[in-house]
N, C-alpha and C. Protein backbone atom coordinates (compact mmCIF):
# COMPACT_ATOMS: atom_id res chain seq x y z
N UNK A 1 -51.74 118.13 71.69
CA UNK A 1 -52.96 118.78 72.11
C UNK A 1 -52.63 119.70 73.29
N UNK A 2 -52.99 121.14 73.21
CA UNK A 2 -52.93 121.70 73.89
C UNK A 2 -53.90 121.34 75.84
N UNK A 3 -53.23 121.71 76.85
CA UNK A 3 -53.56 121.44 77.87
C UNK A 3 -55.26 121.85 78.13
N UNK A 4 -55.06 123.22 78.01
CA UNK A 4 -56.87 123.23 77.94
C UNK A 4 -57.44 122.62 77.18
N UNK A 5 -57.38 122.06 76.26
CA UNK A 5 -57.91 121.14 75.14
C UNK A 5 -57.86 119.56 76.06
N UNK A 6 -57.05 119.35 76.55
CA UNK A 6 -56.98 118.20 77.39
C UNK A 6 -58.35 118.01 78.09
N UNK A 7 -58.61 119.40 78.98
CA UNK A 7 -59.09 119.53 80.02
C UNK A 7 -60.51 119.43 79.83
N UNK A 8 -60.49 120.22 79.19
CA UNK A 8 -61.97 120.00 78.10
C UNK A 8 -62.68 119.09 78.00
N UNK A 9 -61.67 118.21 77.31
CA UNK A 9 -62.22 116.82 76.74
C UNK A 9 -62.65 116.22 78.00
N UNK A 10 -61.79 115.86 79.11
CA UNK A 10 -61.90 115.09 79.96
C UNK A 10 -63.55 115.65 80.92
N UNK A 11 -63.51 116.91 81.23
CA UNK A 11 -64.55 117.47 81.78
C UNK A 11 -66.05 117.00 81.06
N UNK A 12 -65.54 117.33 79.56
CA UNK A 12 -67.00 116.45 78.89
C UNK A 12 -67.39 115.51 79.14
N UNK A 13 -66.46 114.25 78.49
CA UNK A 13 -66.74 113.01 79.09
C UNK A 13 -67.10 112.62 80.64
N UNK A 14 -66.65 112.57 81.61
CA UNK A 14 -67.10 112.55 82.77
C UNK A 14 -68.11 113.10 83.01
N UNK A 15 -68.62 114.34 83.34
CA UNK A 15 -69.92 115.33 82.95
C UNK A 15 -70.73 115.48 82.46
N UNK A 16 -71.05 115.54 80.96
CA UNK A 16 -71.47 115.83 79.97
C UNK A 16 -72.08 117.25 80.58
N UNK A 17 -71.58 118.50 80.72
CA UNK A 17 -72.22 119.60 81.07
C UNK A 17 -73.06 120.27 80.15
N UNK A 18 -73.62 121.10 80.49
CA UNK A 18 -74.71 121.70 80.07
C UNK A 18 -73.80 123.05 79.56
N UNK A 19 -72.95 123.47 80.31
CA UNK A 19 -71.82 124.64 80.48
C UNK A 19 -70.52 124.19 81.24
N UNK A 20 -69.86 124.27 80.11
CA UNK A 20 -68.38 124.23 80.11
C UNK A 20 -67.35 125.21 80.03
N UNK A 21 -67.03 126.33 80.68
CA UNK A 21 -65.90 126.93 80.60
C UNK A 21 -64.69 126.75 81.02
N UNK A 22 -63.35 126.79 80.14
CA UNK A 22 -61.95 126.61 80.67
C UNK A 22 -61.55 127.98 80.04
N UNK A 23 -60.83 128.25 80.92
CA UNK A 23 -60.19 129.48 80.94
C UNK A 23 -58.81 129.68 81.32
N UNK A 24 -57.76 129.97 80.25
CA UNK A 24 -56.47 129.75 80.61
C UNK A 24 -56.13 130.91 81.51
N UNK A 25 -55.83 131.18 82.39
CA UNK A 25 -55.18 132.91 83.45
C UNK A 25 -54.40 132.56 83.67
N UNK A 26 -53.01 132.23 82.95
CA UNK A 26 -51.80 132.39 83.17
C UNK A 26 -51.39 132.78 82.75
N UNK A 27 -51.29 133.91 81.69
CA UNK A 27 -51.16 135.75 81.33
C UNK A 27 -51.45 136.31 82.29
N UNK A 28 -52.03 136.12 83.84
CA UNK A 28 -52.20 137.13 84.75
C UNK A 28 -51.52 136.80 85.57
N UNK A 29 -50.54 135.97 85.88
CA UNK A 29 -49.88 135.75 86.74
C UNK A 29 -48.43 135.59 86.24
N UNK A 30 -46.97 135.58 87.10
CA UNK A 30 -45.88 135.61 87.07
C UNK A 30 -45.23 134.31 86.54
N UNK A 31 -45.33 133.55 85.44
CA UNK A 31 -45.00 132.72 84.51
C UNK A 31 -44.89 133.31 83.19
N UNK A 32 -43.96 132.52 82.77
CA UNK A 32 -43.30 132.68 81.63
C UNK A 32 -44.04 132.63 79.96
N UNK A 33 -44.43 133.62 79.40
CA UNK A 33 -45.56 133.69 78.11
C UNK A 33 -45.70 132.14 77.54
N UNK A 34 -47.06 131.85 77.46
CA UNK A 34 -47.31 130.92 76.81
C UNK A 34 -48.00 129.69 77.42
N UNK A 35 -47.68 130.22 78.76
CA UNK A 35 -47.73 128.82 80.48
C UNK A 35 -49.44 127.87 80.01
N UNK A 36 -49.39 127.28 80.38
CA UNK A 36 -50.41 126.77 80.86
C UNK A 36 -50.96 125.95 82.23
N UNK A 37 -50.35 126.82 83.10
CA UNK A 37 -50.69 126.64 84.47
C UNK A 37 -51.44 126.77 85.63
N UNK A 38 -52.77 127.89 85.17
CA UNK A 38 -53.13 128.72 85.96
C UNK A 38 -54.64 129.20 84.52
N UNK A 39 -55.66 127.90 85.61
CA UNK A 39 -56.94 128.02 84.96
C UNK A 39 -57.76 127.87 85.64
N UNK A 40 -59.02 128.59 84.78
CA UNK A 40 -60.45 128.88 85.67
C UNK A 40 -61.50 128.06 84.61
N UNK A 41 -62.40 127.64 85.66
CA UNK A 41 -63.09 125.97 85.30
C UNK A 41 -64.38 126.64 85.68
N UNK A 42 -65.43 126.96 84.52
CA UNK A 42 -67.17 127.20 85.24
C UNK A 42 -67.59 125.58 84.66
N UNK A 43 -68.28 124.92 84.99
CA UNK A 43 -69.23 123.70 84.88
C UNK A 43 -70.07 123.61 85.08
N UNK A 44 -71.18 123.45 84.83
CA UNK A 44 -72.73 122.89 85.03
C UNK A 44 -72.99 121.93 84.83
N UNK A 45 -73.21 120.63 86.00
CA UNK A 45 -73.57 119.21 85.28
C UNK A 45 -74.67 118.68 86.08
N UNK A 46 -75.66 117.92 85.78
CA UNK A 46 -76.46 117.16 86.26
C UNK A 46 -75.92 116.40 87.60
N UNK A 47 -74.57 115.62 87.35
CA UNK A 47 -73.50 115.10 88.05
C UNK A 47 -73.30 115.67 89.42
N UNK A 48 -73.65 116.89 89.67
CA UNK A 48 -73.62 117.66 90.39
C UNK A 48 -74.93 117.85 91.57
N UNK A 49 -76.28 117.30 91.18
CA UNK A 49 -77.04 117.69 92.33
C UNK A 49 -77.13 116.84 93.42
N UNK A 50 -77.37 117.55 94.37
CA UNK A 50 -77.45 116.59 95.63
C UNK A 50 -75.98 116.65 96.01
N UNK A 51 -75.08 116.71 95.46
CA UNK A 51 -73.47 116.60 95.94
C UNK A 51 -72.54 118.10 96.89
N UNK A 52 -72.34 117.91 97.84
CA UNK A 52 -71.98 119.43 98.31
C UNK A 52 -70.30 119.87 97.69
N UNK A 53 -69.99 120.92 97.72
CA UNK A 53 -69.26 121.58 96.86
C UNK A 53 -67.68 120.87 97.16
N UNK A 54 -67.40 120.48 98.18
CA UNK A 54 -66.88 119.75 98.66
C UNK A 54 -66.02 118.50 97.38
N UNK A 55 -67.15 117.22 97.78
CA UNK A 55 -67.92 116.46 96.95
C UNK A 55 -67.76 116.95 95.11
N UNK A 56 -67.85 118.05 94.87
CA UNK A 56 -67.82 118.21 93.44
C UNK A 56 -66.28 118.58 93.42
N UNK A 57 -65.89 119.55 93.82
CA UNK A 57 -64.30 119.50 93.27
C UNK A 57 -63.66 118.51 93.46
N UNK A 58 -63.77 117.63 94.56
CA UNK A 58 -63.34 115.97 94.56
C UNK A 58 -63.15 115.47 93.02
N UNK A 59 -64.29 115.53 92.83
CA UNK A 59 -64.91 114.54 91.50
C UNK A 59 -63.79 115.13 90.29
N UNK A 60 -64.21 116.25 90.18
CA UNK A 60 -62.83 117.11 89.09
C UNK A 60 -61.44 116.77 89.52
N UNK A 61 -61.01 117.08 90.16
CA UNK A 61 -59.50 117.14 91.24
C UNK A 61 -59.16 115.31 90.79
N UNK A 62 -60.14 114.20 90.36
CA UNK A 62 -59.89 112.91 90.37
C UNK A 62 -60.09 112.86 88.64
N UNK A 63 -60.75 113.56 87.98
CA UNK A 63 -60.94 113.43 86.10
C UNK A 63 -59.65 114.09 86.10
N UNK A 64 -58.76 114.96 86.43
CA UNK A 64 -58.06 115.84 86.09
C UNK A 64 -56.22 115.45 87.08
N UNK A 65 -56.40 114.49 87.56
CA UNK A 65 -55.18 113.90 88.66
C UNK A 65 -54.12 114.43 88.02
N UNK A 66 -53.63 113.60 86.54
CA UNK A 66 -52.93 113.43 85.88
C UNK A 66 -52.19 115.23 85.41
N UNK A 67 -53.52 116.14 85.42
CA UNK A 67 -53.01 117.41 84.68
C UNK A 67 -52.33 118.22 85.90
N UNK A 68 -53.18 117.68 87.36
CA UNK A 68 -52.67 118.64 88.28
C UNK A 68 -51.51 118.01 88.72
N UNK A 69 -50.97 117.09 88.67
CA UNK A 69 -49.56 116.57 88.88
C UNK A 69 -48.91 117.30 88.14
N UNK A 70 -49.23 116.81 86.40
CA UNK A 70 -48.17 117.11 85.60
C UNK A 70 -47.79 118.70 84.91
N UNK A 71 -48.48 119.97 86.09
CA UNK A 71 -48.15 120.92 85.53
C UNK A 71 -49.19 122.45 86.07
N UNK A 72 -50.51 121.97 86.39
CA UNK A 72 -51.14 122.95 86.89
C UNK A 72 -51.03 123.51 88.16
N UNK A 73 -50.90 124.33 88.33
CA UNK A 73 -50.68 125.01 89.50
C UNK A 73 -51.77 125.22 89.79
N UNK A 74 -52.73 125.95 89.27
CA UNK A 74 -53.82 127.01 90.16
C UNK A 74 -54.96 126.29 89.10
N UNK A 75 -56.05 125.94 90.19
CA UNK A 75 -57.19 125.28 89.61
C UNK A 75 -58.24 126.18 89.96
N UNK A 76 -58.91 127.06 89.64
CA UNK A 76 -60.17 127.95 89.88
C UNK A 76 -61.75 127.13 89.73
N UNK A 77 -62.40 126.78 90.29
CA UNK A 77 -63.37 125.99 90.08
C UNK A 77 -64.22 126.46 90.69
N UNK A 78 -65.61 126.82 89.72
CA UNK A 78 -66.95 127.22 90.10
C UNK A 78 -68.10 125.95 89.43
N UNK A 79 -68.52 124.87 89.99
CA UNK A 79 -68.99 123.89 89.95
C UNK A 79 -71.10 124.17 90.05
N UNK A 80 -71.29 123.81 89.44
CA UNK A 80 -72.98 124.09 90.02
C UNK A 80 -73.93 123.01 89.23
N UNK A 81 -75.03 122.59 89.53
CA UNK A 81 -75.72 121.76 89.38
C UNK A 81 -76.98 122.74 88.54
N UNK A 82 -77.95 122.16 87.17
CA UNK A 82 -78.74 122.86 86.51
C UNK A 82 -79.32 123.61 87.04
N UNK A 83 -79.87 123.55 88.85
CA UNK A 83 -80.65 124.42 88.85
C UNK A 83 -80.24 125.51 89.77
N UNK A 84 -79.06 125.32 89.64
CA UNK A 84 -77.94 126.87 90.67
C UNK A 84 -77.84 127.61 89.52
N UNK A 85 -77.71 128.91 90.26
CA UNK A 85 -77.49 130.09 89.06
C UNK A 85 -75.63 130.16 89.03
N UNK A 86 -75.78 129.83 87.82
CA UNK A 86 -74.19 129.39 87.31
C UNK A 86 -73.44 131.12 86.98
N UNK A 87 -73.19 131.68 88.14
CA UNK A 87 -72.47 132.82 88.14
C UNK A 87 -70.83 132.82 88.65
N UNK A 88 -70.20 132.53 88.05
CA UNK A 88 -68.95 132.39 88.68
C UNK A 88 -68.26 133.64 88.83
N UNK A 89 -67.33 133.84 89.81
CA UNK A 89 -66.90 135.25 90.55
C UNK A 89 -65.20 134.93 89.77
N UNK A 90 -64.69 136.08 90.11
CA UNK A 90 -63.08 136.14 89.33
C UNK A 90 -62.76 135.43 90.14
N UNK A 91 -61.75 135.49 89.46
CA UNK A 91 -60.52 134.20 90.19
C UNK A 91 -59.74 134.82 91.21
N UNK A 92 -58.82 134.79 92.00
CA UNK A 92 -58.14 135.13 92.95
C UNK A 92 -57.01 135.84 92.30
N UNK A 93 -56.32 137.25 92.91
CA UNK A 93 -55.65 138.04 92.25
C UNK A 93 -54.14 137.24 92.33
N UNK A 94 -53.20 137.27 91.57
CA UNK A 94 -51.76 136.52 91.59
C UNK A 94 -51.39 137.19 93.01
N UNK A 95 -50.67 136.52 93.92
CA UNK A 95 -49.93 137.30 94.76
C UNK A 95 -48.23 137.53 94.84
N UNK A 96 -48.24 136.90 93.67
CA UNK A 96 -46.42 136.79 93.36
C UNK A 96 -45.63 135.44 93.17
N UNK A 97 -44.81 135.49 93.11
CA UNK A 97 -44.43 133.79 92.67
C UNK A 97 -43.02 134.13 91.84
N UNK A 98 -42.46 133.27 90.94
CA UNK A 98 -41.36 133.86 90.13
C UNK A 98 -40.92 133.33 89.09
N UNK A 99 -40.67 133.73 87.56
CA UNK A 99 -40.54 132.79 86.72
C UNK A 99 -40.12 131.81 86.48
N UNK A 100 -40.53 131.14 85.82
CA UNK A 100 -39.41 129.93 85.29
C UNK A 100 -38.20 129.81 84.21
């Protein structure tokens, strides 16, 4: 199973969001074709209100331990609760780095 497919799953279960985006961006950065290192995460969960932003990437950063050990580099996370306007902004531009 592919890694975003991992990620997915796990985000559901824990969550059950309303809006789920994974987004692989490691075609935009300096890794080697194919990477899966370097992803952007929109979520919308119930799980989420009352919790400060803080507090919510915690919660992810702990469903996801295992992926950010074993391989992710860059975690992009725009987190929001049903009744935030779920607009997530780009991700941060690569600033260099070097293949593998």
């Amino acid at each position: 199973m592919a890694l975003q497919e991992r990620i997915e799953q796990k985000l559901t279960a824990a969550f059950q969001p309303t809006q789920l985006s994974v987004e692989n961006e490691s075609h935009g950065h300096n890794v080697p074709r194919g990477s899966e290192t370097h992803f952007k995460v929109v979520i919308t969960s119930q799980e989420f209100l009352g919790k400060s932003l803080v507090a919510r990437h915690r919660a992810v950063y702990q469903i996801l331990v295992e992926e950010l050990a074993g391989g992710v580099h860059a975690l992009a996370l725009f987190t929001f609760s049903p009744d935030e306007q779920s607009q997530a902004a780009d991700s941060p531009k690569c600033l260099g780095g070097s293949k593998k």
